[in-house]
C-alpha atoms as a PDB file:
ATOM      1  CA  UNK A   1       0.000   0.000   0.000  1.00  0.00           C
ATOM      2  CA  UNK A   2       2.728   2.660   1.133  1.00  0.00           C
ATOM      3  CA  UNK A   3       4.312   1.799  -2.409  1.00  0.00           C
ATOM      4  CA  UNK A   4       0.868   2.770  -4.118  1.00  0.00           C
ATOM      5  CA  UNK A   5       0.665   5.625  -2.006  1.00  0.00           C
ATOM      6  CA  UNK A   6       5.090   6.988  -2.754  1.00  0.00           C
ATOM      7  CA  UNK A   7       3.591   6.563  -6.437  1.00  0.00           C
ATOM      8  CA  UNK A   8       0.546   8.942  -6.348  1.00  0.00           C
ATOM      9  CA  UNK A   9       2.049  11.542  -4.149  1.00  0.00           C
ATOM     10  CA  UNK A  10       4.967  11.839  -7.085  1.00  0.00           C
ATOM     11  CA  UNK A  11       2.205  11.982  -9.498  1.00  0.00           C
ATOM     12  CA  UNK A  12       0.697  15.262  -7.017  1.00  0.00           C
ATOM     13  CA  UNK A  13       4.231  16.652  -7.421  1.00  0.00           C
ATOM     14  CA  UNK A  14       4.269  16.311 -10.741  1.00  0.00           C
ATOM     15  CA  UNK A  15       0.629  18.761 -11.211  1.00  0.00           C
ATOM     16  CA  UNK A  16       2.044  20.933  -8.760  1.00  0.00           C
ATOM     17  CA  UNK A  17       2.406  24.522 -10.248  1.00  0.00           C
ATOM     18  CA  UNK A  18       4.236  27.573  -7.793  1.00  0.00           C
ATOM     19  CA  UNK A  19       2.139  29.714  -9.381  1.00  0.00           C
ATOM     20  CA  UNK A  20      -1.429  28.136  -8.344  1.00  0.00           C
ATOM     21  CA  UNK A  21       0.080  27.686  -4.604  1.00  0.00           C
ATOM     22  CA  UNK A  22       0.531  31.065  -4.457  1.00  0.00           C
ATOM     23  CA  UNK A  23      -2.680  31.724  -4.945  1.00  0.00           C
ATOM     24  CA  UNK A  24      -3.392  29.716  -1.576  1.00  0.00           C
ATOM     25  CA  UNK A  25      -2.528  32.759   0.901  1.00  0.00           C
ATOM     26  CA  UNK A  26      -5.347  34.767  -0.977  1.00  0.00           C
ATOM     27  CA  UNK A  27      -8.074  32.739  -0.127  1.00  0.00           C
ATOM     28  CA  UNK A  28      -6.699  32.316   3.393  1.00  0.00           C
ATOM     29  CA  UNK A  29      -5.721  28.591   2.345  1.00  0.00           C
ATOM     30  CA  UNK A  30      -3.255  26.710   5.127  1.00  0.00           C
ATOM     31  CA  UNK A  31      -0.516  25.909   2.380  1.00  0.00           C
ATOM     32  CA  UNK A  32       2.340  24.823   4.882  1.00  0.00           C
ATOM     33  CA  UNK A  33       2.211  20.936   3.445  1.00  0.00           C
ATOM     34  CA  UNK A  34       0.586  22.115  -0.258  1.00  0.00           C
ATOM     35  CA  UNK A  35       2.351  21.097  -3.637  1.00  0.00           C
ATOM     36  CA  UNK A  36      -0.190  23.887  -5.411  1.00  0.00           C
ATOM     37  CA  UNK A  37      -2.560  21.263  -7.451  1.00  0.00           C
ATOM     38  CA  UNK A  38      -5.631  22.484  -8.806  1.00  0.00           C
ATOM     39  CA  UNK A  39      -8.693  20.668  -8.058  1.00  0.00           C
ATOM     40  CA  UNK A  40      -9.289  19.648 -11.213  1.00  0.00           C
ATOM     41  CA  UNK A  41      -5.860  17.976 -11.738  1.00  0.00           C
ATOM     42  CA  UNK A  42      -6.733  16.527  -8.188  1.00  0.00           C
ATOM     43  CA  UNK A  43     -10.672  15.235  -9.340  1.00  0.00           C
ATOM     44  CA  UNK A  44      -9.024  14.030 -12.771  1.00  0.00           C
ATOM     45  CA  UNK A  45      -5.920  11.890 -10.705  1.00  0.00           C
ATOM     46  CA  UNK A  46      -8.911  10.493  -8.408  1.00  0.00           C
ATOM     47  CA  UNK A  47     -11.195   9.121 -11.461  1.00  0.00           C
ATOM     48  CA  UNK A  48      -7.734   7.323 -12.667  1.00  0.00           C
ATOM     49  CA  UNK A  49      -7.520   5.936  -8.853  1.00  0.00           C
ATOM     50  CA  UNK A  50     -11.070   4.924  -8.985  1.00  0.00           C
ATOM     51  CA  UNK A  51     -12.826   4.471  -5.303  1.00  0.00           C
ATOM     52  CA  UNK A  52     -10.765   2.497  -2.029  1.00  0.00           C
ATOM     53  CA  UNK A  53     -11.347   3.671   1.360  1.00  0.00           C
ATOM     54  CA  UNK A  54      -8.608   1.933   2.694  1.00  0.00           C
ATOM     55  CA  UNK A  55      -6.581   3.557   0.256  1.00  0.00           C
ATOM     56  CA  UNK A  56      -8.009   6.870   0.810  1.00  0.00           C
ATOM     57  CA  UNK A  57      -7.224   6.450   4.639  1.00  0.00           C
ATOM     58  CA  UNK A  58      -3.571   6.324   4.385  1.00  0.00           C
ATOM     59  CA  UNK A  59      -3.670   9.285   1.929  1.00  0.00           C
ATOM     60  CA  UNK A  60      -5.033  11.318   4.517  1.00  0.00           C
ATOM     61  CA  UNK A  61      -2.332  10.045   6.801  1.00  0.00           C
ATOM     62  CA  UNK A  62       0.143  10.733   4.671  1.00  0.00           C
ATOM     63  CA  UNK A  63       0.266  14.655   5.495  1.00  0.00           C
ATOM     64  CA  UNK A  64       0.485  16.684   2.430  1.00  0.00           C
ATOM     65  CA  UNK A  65      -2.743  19.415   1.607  1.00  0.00           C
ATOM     66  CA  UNK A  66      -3.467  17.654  -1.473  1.00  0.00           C
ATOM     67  CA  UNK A  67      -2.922  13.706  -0.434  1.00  0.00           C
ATOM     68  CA  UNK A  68      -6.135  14.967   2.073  1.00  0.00           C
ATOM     69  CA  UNK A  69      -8.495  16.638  -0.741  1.00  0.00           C
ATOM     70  CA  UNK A  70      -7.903  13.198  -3.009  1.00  0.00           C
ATOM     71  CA  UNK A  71      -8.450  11.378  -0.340  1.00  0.00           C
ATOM     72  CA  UNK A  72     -11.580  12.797   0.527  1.00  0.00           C
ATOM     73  CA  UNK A  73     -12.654  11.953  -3.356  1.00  0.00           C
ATOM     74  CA  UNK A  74     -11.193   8.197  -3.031  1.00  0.00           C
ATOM     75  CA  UNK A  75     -13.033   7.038  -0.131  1.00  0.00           C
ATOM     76  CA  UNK A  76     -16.453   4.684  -1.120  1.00  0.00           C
ATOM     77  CA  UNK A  77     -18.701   6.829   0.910  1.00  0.00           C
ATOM     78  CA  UNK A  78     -20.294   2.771   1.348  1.00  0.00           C
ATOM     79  CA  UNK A  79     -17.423   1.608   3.386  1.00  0.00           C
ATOM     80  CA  UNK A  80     -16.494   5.180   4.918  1.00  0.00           C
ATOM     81  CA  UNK A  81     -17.498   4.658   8.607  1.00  0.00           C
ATOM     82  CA  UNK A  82     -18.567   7.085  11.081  1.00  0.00           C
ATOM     83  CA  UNK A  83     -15.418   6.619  13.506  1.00  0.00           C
ATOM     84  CA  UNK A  84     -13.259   7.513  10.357  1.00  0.00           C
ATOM     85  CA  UNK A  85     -15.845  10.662   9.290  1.00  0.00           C
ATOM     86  CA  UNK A  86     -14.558  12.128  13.297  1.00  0.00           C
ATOM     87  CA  UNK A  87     -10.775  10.530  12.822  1.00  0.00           C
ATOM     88  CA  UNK A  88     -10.990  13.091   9.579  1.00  0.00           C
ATOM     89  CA  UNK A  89     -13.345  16.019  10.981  1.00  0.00           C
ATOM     90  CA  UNK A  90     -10.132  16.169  13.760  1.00  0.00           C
ATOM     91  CA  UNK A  91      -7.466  16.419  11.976  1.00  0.00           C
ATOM     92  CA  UNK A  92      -9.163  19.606   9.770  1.00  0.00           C
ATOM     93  CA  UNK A  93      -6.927  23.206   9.571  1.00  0.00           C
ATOM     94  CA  UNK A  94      -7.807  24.401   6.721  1.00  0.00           C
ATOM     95  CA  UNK A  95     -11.680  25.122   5.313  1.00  0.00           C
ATOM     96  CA  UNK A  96     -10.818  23.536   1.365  1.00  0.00           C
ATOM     97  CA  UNK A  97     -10.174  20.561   3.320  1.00  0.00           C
ATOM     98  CA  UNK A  98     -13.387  20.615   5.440  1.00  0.00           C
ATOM     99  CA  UNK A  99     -15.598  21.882   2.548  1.00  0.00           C
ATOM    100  CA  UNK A 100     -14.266  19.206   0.093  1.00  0.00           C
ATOM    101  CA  UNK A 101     -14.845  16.352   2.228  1.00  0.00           C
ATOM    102  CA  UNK A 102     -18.210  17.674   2.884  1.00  0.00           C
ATOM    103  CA  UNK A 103     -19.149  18.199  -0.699  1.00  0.00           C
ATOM    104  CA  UNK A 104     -17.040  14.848  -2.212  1.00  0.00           C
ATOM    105  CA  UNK A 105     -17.741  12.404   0.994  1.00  0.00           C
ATOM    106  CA  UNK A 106     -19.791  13.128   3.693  1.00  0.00           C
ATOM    107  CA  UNK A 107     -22.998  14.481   2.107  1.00  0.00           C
ATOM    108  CA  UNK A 108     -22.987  10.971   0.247  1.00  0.00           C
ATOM    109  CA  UNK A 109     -22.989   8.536   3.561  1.00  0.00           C
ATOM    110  CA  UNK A 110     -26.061   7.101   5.843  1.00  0.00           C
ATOM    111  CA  UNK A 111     -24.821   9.028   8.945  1.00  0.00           C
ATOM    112  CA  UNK A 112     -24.176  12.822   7.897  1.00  0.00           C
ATOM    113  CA  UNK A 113     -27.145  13.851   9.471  1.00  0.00           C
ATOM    114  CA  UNK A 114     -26.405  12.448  12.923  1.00  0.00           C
ATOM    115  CA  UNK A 115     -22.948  13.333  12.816  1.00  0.00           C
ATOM    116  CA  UNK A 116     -23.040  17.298  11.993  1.00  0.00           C
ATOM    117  CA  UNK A 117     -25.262  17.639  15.218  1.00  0.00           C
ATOM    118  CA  UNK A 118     -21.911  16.383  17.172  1.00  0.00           C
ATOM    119  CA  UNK A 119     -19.898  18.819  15.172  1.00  0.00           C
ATOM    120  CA  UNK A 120     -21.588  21.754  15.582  1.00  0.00           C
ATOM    121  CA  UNK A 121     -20.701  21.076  19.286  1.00  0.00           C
ATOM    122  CA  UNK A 122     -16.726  20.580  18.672  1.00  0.00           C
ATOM    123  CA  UNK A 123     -14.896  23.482  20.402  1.00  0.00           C
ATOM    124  CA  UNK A 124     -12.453  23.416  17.262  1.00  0.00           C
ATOM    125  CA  UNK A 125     -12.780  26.428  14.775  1.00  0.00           C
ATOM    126  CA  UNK A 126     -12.707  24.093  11.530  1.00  0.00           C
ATOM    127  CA  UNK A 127     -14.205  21.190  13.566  1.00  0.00           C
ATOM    128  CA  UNK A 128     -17.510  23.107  14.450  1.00  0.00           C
ATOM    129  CA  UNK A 129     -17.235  25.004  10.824  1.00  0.00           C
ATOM    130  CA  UNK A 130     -18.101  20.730   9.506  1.00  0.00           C
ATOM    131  CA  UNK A 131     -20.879  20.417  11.039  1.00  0.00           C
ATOM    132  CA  UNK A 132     -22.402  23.800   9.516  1.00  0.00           C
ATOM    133  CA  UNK A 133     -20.482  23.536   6.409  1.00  0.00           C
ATOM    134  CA  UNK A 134     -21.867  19.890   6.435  1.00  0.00           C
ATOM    135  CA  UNK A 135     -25.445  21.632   7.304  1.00  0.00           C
ATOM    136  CA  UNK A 136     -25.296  24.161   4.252  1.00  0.00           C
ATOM    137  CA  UNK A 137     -24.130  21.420   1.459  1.00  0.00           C
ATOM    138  CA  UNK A 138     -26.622  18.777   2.781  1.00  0.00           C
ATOM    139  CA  UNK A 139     -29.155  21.607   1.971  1.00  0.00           C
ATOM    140  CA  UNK A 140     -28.269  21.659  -1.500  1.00  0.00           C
ATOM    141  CA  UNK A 141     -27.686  18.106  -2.089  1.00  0.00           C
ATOM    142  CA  UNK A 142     -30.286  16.257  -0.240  1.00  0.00           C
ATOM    143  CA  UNK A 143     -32.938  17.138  -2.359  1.00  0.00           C
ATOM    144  CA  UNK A 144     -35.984  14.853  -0.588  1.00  0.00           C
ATOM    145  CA  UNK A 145     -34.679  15.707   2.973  1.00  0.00           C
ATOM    146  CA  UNK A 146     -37.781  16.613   5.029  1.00  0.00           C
ATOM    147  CA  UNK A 147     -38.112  20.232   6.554  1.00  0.00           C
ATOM    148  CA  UNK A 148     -37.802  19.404  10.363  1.00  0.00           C
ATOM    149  CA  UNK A 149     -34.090  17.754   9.794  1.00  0.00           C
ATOM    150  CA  UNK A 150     -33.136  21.406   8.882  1.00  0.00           C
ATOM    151  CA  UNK A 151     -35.391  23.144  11.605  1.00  0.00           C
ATOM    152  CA  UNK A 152     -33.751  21.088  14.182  1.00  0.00           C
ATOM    153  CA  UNK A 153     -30.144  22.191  13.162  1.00  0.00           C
ATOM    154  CA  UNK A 154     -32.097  26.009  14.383  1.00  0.00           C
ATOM    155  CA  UNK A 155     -30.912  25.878  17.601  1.00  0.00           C
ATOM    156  CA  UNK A 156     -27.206  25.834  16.910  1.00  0.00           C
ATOM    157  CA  UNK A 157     -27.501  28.022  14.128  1.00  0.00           C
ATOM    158  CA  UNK A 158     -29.030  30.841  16.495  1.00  0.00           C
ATOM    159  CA  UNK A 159     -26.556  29.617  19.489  1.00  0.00           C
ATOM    160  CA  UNK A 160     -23.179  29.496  17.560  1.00  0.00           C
ATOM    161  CA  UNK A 161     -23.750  32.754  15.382  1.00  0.00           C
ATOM    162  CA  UNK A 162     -22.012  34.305  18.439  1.00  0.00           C
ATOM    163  CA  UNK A 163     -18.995  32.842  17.847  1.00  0.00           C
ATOM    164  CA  UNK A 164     -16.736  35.161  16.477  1.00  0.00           C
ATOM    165  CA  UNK A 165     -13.931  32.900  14.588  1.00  0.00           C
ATOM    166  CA  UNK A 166     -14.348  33.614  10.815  1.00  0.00           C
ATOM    167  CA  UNK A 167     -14.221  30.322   9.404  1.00  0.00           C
ATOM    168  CA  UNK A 168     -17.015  29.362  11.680  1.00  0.00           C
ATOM    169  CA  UNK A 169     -19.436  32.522  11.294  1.00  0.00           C
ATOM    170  CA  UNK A 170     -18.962  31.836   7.687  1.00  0.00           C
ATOM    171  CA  UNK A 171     -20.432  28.549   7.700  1.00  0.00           C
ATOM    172  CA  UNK A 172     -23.205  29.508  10.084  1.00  0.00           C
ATOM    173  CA  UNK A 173     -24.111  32.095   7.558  1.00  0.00           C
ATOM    174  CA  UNK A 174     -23.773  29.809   4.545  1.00  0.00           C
ATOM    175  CA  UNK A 175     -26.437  27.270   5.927  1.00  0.00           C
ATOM    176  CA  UNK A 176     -28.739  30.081   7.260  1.00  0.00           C
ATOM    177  CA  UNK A 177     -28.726  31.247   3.593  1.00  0.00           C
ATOM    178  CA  UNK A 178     -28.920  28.126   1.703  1.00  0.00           C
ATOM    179  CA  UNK A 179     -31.847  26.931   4.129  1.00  0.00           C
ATOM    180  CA  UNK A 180     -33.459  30.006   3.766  1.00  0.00           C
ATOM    181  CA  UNK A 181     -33.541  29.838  -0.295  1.00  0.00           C
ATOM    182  CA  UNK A 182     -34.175  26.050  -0.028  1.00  0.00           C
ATOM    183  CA  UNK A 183     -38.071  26.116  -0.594  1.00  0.00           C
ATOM    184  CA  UNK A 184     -40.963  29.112   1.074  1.00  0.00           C
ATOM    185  CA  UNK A 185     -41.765  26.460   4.558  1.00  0.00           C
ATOM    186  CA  UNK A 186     -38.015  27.592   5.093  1.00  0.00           C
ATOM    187  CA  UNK A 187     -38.067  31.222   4.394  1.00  0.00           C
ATOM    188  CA  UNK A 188     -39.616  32.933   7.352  1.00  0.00           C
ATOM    189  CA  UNK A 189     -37.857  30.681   9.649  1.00  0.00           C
ATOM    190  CA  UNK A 190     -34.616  31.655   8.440  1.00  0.00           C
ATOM    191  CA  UNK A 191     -35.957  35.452   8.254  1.00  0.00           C
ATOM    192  CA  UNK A 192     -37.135  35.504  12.163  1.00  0.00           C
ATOM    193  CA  UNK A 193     -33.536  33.558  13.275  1.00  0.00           C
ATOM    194  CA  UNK A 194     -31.603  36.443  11.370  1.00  0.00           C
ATOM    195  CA  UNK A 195     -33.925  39.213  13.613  1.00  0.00           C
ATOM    196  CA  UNK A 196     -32.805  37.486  16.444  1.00  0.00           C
ATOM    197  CA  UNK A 197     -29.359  37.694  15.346  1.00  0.00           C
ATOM    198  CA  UNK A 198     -29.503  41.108  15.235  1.00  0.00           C
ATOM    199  CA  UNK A 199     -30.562  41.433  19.005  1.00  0.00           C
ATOM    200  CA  UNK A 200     -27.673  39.686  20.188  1.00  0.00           C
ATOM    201  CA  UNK A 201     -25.079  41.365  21.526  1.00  0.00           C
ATOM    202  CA  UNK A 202     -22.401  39.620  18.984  1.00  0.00           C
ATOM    203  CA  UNK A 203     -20.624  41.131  16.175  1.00  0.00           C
ATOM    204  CA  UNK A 204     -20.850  38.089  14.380  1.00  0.00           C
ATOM    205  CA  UNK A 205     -24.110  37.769  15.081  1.00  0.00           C
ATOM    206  CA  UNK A 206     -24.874  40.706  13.412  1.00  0.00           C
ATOM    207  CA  UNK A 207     -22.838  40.583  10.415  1.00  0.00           C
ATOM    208  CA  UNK A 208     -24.431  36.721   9.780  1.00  0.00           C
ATOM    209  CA  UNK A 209     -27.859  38.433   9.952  1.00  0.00           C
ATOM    210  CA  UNK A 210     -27.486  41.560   7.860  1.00  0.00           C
ATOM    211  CA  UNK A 211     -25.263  39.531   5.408  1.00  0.00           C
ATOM    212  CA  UNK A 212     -28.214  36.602   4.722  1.00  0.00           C
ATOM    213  CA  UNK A 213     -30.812  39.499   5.103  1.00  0.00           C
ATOM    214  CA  UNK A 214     -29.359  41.199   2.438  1.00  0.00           C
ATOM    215  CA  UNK A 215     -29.476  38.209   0.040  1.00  0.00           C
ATOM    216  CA  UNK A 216     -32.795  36.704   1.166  1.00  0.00           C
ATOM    217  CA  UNK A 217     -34.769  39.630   0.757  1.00  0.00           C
ATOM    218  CA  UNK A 218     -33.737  40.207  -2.604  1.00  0.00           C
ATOM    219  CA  UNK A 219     -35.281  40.237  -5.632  1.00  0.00           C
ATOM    220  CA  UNK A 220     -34.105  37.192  -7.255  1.00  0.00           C
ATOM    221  CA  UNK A 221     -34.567  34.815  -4.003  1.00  0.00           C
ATOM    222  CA  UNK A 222     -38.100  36.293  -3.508  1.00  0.00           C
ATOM    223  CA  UNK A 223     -39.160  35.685  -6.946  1.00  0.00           C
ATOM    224  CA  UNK A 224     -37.783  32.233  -7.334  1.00  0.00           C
ATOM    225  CA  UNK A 225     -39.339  31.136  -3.764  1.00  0.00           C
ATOM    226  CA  UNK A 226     -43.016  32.653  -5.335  1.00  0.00           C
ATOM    227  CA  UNK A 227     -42.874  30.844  -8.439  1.00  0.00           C
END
């Protein structure tokens, strides 16, 4: 396995362009272990690889930024287990990694739901960021998820809007928003949380509120959610 493994971290090196790394520090992008490989390179390496959780384990052990984001497109979301979802969700520093995982992994597996409950919970800044991360893309993905799974997640939303870290107040507004646009049932939920947001004396709070406010009341959401 560790052979297999030497082999597709030389083939990482090889997509690995300066120029794209630098591009890392922009978007605020932990690049200490990063080679700079695009995520397309990385998606088109992963179809060639073809789906092994085991093998997608010791990628993510491995260290490097962009053994962690194939990984996270490697695993069989049928064998990936719930002890190796939290094994993962621990070892997050950076948000690609968190958001990737979300969007190429988690969303697809028979526990998301219960597990980004536990997350929102983690004191961590990119651990609690999963579980509303995991909240907004679950949202858009789950297409036939019933109304109350997202009106239960309400309580954390309202309760963790206070926290000030960015890369958690930017998930907690991401899934207010998404929820919010998500179908009219969802609207004025999202609509009376964000008042309440404003009442709170938070600065993140307030930002979150004003900043999914701003969108939800606009023209385009309002006339998509009446059609």
């Amino acid at each position: 396995m560790q052979e297999t493994v030497n082999e597709i971290v030389e083939d990482l090196k090889g997509l690995a362009s300066k120029n794209h790394k630098k591009g890392f520090a922009h978007f605020k992008i932990d690049d200490s272990s990063a080679f700079g490989v695009s995520m397309p390179l990385i998606r088109d390496l992963a179809k060639k690889i073809g789906k092994d959780t085991d093998l997608a384990m010791h990628l993510w052990d491995e260290g490097p930024h962009e053994c962690k984001l194939l990984a996270s497109l490697v695993a069989d979301p049928k064998t990936f287990t719930a002890q190796n979802a939290d094994k993962w969700v621990s070892d997050f520093y950076s948000w690609d990694v968190c958001d990737q995982a979300m969007i190429n992994l988690f969303r697809k597996t028979d526990f998301i739901w219960d597990k980004i409950i536990e997350w929102f919970d983690w004191e961590g800044e990119f651990q609690r960021r999963a579980g509303f991360a995991g909240l907004a893309v679950l949202t858009v993905h789950h297409k036939k998820a019933e109304d109350q799974l997202f009106l239960n997640c309400f309580p954390f939303l309202e309760k963790y809007a206070s926290d000030e870290r960015n890369f958690v107040k930017k998930s907690v507004n991401w899934a207010n928003r998404e929820i919010g646009k998500r179908r009219k049932n969802l609207y004025e939920p999202c609509i009376e949380l964000c008042y309440r947001l404003v009442d709170q004396d938070s600065a993140s709070a307030k930002w979150i509120a004003s900043d999914a406010l701003r969108e939800l009341k606009s023209e385009k959401i309002l006339n998509r959610l009446n059609k």
